[in-house]
N, C-alpha and C. Protein backbone atom coordinates (compact mmCIF):
# COMPACT_ATOMS: atom_id res chain seq x y z
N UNK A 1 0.82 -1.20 0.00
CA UNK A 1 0.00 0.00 0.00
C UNK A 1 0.86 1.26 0.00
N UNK A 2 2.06 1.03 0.75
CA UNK A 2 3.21 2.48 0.90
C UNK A 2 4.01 2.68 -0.58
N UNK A 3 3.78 1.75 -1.36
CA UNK A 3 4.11 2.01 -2.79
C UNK A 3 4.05 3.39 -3.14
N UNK A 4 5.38 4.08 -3.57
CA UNK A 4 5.34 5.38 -4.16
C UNK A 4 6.52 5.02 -5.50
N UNK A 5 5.90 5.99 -6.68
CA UNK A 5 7.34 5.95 -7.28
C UNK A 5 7.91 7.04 -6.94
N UNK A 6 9.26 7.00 -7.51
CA UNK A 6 10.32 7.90 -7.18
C UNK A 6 10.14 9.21 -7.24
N UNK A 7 9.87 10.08 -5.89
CA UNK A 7 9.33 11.22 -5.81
C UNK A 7 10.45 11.74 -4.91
N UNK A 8 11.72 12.63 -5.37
CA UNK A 8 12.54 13.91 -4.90
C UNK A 8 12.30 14.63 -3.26
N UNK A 9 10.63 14.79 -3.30
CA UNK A 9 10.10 15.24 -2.13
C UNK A 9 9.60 14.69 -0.90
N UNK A 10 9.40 13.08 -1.27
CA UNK A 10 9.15 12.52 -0.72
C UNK A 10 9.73 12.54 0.94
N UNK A 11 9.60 12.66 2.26
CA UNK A 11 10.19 12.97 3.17
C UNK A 11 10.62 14.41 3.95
N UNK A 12 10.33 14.98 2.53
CA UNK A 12 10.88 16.17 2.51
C UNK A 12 9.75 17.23 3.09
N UNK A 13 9.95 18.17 4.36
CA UNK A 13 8.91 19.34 4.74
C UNK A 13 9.39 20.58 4.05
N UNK A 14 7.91 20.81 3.81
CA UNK A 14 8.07 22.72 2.99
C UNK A 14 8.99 23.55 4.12
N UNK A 15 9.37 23.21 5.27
CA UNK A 15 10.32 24.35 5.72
C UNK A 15 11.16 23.69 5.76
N UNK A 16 11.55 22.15 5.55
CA UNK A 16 13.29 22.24 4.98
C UNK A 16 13.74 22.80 3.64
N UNK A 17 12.73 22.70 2.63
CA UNK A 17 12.80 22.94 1.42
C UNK A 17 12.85 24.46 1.59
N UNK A 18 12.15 25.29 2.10
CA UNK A 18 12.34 26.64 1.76
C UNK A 18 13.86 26.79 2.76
N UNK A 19 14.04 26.61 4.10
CA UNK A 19 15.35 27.06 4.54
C UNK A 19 16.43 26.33 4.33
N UNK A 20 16.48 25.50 2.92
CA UNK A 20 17.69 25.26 2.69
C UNK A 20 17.75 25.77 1.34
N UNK A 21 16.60 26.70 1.07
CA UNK A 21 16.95 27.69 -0.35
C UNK A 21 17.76 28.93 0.44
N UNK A 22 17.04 28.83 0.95
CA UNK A 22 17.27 30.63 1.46
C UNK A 22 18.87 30.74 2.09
N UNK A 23 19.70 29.49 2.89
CA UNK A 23 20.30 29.34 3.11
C UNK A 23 21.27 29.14 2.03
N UNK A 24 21.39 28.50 1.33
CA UNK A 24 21.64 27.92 0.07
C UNK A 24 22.02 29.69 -0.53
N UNK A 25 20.75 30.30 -1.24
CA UNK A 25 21.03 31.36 -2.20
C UNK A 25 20.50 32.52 -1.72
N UNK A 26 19.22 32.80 -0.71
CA UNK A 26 19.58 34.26 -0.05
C UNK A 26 18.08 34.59 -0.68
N UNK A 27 17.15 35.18 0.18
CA UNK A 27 15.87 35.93 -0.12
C UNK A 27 16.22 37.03 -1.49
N UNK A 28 17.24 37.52 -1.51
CA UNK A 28 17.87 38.52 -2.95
C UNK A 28 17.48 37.48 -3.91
N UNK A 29 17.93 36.60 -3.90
CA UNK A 29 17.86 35.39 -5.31
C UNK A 29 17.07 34.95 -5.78
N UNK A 30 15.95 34.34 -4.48
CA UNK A 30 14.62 33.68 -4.39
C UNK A 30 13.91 34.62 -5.31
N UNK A 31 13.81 35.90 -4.19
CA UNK A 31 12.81 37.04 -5.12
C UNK A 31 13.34 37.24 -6.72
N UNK A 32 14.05 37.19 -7.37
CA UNK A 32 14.44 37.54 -8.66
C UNK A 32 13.99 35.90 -9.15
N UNK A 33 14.25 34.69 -8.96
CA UNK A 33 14.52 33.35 -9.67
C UNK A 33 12.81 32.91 -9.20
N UNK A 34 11.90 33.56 -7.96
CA UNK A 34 10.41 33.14 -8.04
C UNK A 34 9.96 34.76 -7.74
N UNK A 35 9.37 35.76 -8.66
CA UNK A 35 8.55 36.89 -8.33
C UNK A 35 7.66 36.85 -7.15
N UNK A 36 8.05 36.56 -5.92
CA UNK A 36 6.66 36.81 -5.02
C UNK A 36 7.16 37.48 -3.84
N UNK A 37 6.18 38.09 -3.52
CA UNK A 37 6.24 39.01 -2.58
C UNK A 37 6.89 38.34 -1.49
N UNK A 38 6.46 37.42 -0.54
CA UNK A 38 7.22 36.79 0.34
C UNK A 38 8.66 36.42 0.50
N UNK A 39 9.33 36.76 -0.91
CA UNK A 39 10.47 36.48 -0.81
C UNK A 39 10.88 37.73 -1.41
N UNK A 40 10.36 38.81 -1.40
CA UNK A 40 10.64 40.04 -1.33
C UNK A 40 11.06 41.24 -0.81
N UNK A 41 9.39 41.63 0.13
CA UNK A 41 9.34 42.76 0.57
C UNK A 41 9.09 41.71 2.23
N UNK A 42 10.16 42.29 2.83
CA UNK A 42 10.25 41.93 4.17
C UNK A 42 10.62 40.34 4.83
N UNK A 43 11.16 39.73 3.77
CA UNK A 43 11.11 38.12 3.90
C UNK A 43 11.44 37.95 4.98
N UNK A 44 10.44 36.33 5.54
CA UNK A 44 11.09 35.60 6.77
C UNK A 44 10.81 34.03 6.22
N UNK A 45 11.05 33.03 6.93
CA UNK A 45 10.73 31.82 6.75
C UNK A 45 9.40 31.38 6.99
N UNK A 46 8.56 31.99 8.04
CA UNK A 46 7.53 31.86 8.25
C UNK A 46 6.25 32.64 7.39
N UNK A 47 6.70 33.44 6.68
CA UNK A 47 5.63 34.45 5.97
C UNK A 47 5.85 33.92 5.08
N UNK A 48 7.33 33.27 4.30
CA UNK A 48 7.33 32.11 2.82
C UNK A 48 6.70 31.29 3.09
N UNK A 49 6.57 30.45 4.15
CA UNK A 49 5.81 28.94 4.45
C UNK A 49 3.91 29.38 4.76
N UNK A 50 3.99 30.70 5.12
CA UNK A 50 2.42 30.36 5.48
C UNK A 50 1.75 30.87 4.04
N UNK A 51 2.44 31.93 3.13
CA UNK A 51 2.00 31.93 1.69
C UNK A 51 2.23 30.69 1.05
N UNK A 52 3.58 30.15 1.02
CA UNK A 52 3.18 28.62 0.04
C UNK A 52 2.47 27.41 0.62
N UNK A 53 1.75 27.94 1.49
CA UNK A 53 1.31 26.98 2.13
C UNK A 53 -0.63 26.87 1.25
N UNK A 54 -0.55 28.19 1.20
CA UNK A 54 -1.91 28.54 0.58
C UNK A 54 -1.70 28.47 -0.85
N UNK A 55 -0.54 29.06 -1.32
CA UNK A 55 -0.51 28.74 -3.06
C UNK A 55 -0.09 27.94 -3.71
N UNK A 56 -0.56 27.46 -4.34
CA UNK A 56 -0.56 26.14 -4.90
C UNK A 56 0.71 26.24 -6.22
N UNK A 57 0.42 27.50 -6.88
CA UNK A 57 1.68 27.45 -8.14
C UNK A 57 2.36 27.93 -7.45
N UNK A 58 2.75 28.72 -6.59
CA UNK A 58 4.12 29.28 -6.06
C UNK A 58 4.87 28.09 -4.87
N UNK A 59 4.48 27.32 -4.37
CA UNK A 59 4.72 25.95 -3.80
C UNK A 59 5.12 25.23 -5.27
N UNK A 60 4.71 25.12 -6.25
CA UNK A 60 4.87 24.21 -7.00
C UNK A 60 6.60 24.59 -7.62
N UNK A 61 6.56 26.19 -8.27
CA UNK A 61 7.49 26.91 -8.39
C UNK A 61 8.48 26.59 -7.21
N UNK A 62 8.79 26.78 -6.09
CA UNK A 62 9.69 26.76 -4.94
C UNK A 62 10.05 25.10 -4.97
N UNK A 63 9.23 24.23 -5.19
CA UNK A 63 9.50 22.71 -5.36
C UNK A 63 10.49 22.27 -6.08
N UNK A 64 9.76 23.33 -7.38
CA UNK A 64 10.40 22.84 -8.77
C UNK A 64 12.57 23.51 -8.68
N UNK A 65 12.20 25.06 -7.80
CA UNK A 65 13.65 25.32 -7.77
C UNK A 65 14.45 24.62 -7.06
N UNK A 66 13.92 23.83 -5.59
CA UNK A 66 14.51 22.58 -4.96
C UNK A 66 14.88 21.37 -5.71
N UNK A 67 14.21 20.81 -6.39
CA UNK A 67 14.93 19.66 -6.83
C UNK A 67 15.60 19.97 -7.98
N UNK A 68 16.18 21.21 -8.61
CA UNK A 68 16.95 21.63 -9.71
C UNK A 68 18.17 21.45 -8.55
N UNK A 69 17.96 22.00 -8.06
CA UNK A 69 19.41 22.28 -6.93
C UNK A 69 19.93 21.48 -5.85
N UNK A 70 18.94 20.32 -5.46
CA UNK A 70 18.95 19.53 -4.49
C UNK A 70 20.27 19.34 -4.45
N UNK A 71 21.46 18.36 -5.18
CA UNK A 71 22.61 18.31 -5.09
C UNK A 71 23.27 19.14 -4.50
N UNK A 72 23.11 20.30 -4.71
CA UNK A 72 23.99 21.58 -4.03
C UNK A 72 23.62 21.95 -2.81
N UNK A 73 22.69 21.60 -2.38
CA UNK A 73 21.97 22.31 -0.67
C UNK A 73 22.31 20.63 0.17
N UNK A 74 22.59 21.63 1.15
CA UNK A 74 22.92 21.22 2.31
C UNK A 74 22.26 20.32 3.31
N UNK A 75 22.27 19.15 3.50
CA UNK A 75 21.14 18.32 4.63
C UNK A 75 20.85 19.23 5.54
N UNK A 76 19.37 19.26 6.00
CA UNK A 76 18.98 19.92 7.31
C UNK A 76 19.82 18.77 8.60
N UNK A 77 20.54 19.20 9.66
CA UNK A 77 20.70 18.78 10.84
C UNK A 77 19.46 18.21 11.16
């Protein structure tokens, strides 16, 4: 029944994924490489996670820049 195919995200929580971008390349980067306000005007980790939490393409977008880069970011402790 736990049958999955090979899914990148699998395991993976939206706040490791966002703070090992931000860590990784810096709210400057995010905002230019995904247009949204949250990673804009005033960024924190918690105001990115409670907007992608509600948007569905900008979660999808932030997903999609994680597993481009996965190799390069850092395990969460």
């Amino acid at each position: 029944m736990d049958q999955q195919p090979y899914n990148p995200l699998h395991g993976v929580t939206l706040k490791t994924i966002v703070t090992q971008l931000v860590e990784h390349f810096g709210f400057a980067y995010l905002g230019k490489a995904i247009k949204i306000r949250c990673f804009t005007d005033d960024p924190s980790i918690n105001s990115s996670l409670k907007f992608l939490r509600k948007t569905p393409w900008a979660r999808e977008k932030v997903e999609a820049l994680y597993i481009q880069h996965k190799s390069k970011l850092s395990p969460e402790d």
